[in-house]
Protein backbone atom coordinates (compact mmCIF):
# COMPACT_ATOMS: atom_id res chain seq x y z
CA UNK A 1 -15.90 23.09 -3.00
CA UNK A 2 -17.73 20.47 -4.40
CA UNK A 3 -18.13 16.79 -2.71
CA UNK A 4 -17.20 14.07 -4.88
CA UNK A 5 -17.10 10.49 -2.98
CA UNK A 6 -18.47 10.42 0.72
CA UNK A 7 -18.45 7.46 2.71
CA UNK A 8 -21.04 7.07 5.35
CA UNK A 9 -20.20 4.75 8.49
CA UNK A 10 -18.75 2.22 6.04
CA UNK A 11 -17.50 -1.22 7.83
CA UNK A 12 -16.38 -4.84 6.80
CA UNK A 13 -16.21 -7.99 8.84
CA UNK A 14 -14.53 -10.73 7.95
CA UNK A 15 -16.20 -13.49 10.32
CA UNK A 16 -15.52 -12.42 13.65
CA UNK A 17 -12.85 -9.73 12.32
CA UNK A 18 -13.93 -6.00 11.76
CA UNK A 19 -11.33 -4.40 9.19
CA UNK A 20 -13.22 -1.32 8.46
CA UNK A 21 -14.69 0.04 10.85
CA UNK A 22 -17.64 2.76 10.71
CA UNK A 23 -15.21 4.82 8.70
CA UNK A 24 -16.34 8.13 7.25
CA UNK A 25 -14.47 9.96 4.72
CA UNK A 26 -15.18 12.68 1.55
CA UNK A 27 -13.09 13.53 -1.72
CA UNK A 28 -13.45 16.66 -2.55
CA UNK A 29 -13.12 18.51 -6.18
CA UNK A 30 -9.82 18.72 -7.59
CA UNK A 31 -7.85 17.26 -4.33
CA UNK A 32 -5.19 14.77 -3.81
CA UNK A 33 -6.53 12.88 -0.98
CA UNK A 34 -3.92 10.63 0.70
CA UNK A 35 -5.20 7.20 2.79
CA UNK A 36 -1.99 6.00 5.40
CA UNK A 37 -1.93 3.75 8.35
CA UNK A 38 0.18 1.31 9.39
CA UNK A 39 0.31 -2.26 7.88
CA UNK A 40 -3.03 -4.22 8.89
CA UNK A 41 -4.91 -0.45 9.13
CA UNK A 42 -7.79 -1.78 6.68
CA UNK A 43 -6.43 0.88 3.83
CA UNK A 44 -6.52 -1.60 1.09
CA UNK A 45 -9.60 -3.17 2.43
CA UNK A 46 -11.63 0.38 2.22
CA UNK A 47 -10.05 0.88 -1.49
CA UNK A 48 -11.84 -2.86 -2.24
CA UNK A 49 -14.71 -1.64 -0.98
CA UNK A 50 -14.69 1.81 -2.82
CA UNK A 51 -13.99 -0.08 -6.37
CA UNK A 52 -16.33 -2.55 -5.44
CA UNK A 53 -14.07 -5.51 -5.50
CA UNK A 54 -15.94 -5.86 -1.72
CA UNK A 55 -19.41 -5.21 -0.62
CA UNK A 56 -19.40 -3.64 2.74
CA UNK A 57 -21.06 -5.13 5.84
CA UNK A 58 -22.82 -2.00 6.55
CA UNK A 59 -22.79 1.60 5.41
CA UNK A 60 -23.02 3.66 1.84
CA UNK A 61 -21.20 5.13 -0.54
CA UNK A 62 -22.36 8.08 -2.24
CA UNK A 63 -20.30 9.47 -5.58
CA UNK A 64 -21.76 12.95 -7.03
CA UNK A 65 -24.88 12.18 -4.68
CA UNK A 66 -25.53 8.73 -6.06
CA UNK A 67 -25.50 5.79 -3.76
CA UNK A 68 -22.93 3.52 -5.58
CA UNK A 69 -22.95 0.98 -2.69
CA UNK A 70 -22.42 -3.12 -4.00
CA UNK A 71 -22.10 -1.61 -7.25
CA UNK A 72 -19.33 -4.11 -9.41
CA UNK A 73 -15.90 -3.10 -10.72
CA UNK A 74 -17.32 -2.58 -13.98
CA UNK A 75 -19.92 -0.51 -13.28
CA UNK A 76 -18.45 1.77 -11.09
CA UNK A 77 -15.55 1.74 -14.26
CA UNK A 78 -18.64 2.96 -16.47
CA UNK A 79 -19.21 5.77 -13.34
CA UNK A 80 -16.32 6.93 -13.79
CA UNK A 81 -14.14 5.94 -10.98
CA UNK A 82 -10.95 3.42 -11.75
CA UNK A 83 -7.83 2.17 -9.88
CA UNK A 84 -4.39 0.53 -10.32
CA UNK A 85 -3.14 -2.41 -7.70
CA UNK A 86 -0.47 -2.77 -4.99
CA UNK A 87 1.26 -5.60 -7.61
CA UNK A 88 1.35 -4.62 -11.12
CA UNK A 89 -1.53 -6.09 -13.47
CA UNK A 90 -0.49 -4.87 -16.72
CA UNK A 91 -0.83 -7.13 -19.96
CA UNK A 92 2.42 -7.89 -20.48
CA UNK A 93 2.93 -9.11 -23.84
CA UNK A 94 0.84 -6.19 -25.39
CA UNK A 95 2.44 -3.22 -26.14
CA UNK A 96 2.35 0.06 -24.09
CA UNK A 97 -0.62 1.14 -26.71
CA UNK A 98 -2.37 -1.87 -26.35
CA UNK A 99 -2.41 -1.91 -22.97
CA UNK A 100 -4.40 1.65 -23.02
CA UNK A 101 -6.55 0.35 -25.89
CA UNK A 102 -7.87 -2.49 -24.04
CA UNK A 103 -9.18 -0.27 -21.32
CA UNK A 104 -10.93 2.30 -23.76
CA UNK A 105 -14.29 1.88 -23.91
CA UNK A 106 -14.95 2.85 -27.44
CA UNK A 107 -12.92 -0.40 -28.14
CA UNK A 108 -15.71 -2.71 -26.28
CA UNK A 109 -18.38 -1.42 -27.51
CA UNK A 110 -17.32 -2.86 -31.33
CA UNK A 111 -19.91 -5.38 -32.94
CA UNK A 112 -19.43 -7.64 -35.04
CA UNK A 113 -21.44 -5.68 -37.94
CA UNK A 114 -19.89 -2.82 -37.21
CA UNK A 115 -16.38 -3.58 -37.80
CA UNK A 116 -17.53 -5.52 -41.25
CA UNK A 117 -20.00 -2.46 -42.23
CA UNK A 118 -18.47 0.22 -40.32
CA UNK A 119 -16.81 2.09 -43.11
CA UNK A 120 -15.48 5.55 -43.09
CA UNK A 121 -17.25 6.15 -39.61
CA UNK A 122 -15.54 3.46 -37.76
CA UNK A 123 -12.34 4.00 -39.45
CA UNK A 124 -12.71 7.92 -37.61
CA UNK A 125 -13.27 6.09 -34.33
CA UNK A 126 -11.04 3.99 -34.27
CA UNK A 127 -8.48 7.03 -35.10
CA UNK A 128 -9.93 8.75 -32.24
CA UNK A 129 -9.57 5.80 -29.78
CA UNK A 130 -5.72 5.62 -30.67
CA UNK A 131 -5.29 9.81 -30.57
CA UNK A 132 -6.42 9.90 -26.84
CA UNK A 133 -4.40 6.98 -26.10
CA UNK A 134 -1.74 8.54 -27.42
CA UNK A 135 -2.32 11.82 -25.91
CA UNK A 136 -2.35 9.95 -22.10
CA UNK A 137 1.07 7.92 -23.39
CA UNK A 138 2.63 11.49 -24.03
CA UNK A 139 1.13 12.92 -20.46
CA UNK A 140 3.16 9.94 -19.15
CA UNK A 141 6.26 10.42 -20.91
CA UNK A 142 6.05 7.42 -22.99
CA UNK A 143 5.35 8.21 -25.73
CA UNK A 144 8.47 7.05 -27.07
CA UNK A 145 7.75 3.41 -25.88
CA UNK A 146 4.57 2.88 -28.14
CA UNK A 147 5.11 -0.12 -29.63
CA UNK A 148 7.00 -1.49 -26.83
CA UNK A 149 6.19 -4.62 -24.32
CA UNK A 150 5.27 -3.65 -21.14
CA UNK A 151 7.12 -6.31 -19.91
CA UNK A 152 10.06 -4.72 -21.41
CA UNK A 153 9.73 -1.05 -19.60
CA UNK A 154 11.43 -0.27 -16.40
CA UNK A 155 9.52 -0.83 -13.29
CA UNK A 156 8.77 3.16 -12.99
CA UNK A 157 7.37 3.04 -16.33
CA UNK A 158 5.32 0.13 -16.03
CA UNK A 159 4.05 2.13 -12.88
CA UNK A 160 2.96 5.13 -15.00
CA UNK A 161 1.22 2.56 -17.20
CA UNK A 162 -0.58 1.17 -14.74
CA UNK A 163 -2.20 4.59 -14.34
CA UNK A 164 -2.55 5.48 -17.79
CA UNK A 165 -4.43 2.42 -18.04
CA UNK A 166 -6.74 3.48 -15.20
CA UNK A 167 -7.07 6.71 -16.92
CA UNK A 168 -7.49 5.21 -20.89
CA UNK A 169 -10.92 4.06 -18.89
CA UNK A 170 -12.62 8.13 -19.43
CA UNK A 171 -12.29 7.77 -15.48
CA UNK A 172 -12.73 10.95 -13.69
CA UNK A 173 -11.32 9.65 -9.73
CA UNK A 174 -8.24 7.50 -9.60
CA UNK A 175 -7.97 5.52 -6.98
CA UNK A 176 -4.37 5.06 -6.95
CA UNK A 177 -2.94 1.76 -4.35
CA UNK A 178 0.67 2.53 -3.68
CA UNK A 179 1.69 3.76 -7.13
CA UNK A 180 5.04 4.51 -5.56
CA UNK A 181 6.05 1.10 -4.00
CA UNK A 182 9.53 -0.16 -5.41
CA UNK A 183 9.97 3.41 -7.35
CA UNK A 184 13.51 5.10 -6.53
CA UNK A 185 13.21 8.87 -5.63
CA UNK A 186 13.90 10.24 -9.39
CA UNK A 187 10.69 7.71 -10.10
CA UNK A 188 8.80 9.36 -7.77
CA UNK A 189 9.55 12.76 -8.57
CA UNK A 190 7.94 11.40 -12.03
CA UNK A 191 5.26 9.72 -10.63
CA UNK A 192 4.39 13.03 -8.39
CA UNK A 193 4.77 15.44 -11.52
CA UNK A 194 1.98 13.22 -13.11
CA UNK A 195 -0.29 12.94 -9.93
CA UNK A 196 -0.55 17.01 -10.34
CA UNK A 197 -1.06 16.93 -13.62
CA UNK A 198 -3.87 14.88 -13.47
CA UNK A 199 -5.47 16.26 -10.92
CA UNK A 200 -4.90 20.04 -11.63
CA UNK A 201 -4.96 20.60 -15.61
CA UNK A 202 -7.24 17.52 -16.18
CA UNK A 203 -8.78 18.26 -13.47
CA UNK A 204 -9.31 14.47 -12.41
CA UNK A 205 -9.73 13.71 -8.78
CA UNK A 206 -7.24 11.46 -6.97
CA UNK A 207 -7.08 9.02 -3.64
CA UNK A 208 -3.60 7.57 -2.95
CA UNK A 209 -2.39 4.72 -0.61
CA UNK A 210 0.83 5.44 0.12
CA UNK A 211 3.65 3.84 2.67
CA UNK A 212 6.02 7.15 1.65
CA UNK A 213 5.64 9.22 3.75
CA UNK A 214 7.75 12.26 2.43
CA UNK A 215 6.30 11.38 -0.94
CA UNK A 216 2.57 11.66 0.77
CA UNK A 217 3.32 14.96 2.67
CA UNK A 218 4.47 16.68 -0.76
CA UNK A 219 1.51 15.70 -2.37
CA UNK A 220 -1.56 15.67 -0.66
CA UNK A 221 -4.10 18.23 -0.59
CA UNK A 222 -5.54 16.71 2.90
CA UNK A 223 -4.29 13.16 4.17
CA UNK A 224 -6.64 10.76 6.10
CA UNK A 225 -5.20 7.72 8.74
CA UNK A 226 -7.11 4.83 9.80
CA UNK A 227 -5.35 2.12 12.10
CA UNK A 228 -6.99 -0.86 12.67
CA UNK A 229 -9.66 -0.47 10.58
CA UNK A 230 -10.62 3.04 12.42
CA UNK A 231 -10.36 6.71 11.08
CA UNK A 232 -8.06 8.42 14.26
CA UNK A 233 -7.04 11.25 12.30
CA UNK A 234 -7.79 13.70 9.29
CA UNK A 235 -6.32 16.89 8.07
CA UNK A 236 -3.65 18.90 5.63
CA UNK A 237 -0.08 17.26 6.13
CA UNK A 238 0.80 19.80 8.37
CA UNK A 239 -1.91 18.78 10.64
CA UNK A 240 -1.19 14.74 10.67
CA UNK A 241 2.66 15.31 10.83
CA UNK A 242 2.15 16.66 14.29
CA UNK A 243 -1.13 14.71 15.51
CA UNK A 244 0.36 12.33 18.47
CA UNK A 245 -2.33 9.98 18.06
CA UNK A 246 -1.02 9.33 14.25
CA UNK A 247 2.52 9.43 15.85
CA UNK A 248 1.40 6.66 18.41
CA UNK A 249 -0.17 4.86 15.67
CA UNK A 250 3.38 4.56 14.64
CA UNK A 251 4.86 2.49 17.43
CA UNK A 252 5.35 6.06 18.81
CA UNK A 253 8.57 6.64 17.03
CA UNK A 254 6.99 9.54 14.94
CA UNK A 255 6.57 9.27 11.11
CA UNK A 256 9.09 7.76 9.58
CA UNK A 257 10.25 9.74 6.30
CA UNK A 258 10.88 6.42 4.38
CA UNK A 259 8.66 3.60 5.26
């Protein structure tokens, strides 16, 4: 199976606080990979540093092979990796196709000549932006909410668009921050649906945070748990559903099924 992000003692201090801490981790081909720990763990922290909204205090990050440590948001974006956030960021008086246009790149990369000059050419490409947008609206259900605000869609659809948007990038790994916070269980059964589809017919790669943890243990291919900053545990579900050290981790009352 091929290796597709790999983390290699990665830590961040904040002062005299360590929040990651010498944490090694890989994504594999194909695989849900799940990231859970208790509040304060350092999840969000190592998702910062993996999009590059952080640079870490020490260690690497290697995606395909290439060292994509310190690397910005944007050009990690143009790597192919992409996330969504804890708190929804979604433009919220464009509508649902806007919002997916705005991420596509073939929409940046517009001059000025070009769009005067651009003729029959552009006119194609600029069909061809809107198709695949289109196409990831209909993989999200919402197809039927084109032309509506996103401020207008129910929370669990303003979720999906939050990863449409992440995928209207061309990215190849989601990085996906608690895409099921606030969603009731019909929502997630949604949500989930799309998570496999991504991941297994367009064979996109995926790395969840996720506080569910009935919705992580139906998902995930293999989950990982850091607490306090430190990896204690990695495995299939199975595995981390009976590890005591993850149950301790837990205030020793065992996972809970709804956190």
């Amino acid at each position: 199976m091929d290796q597709i992000l790999k983390t290699v003692n990665i830590t961040m201090q904040f002062g005299g606080l360590t929040a990651v801490d010498n944490v090694n981790i890989t994504q594999n081909d194909g695989e849900i990979l799940s990231l859970i720990g208790p509040n304060g763990a350092g999840k969000t922290t190592l998702f910062n540093i993996l999009t590059g909204v952080y640079k870490p205090t020490a260690g690497q990050i290697f995606y395909h092979g290439e060292n994509i440590t310190g690397l910005k948001p944007y050009q990690l974006v143009r790597k192919g990796i992409s996330r969504t956030f804890q708190n929804i960021r979604l433009f919220n008086d464009m509508t649902t196709l806007e919002n997916l246009l705005i991420a596509n790149p073939d929409c940046k990369d517009e001059g000025v000549f070009e769009s005067i000059f651009g003729g029959e050419k552009l006119k194609a490409k600029r069909r061809n932006v809107v198709a695949v947008c289109e196409s990831i609206l209909e993989t999200l259900k919402l197809q039927d909410k084109i032309d509506e605000l996103a401020c207008n869609l129910p929370y669990g659809k303003q979720r999906l668009l939050e990863i449409g948007r992440a995928l209207a990038t061309g990215a190849d790994f989601l990085l996906l921050d608690e895409p099921g916070a606030g969603m009731n269980s019909m929502e997630k059964d949604e949500l989930a649906q799309v998570i496999h589809y991504i991941t297994k017919d367009l064979k996109k790669h995926v790395l969840l945070i996720e506080h569910d943890m009935k919705f992580v243990m139906g998902i995930s291919d293999r989950v990982v748990v850091l607490d306090h900053g430190i990896k204690i545990a990695e495995g299939v579900p199975a595995e981390i559903q009976n590890n005591q050290q993850v149950i301790e981790a837990y205030l020793g009352k065992g996972i809970p099924d709804d956190e």
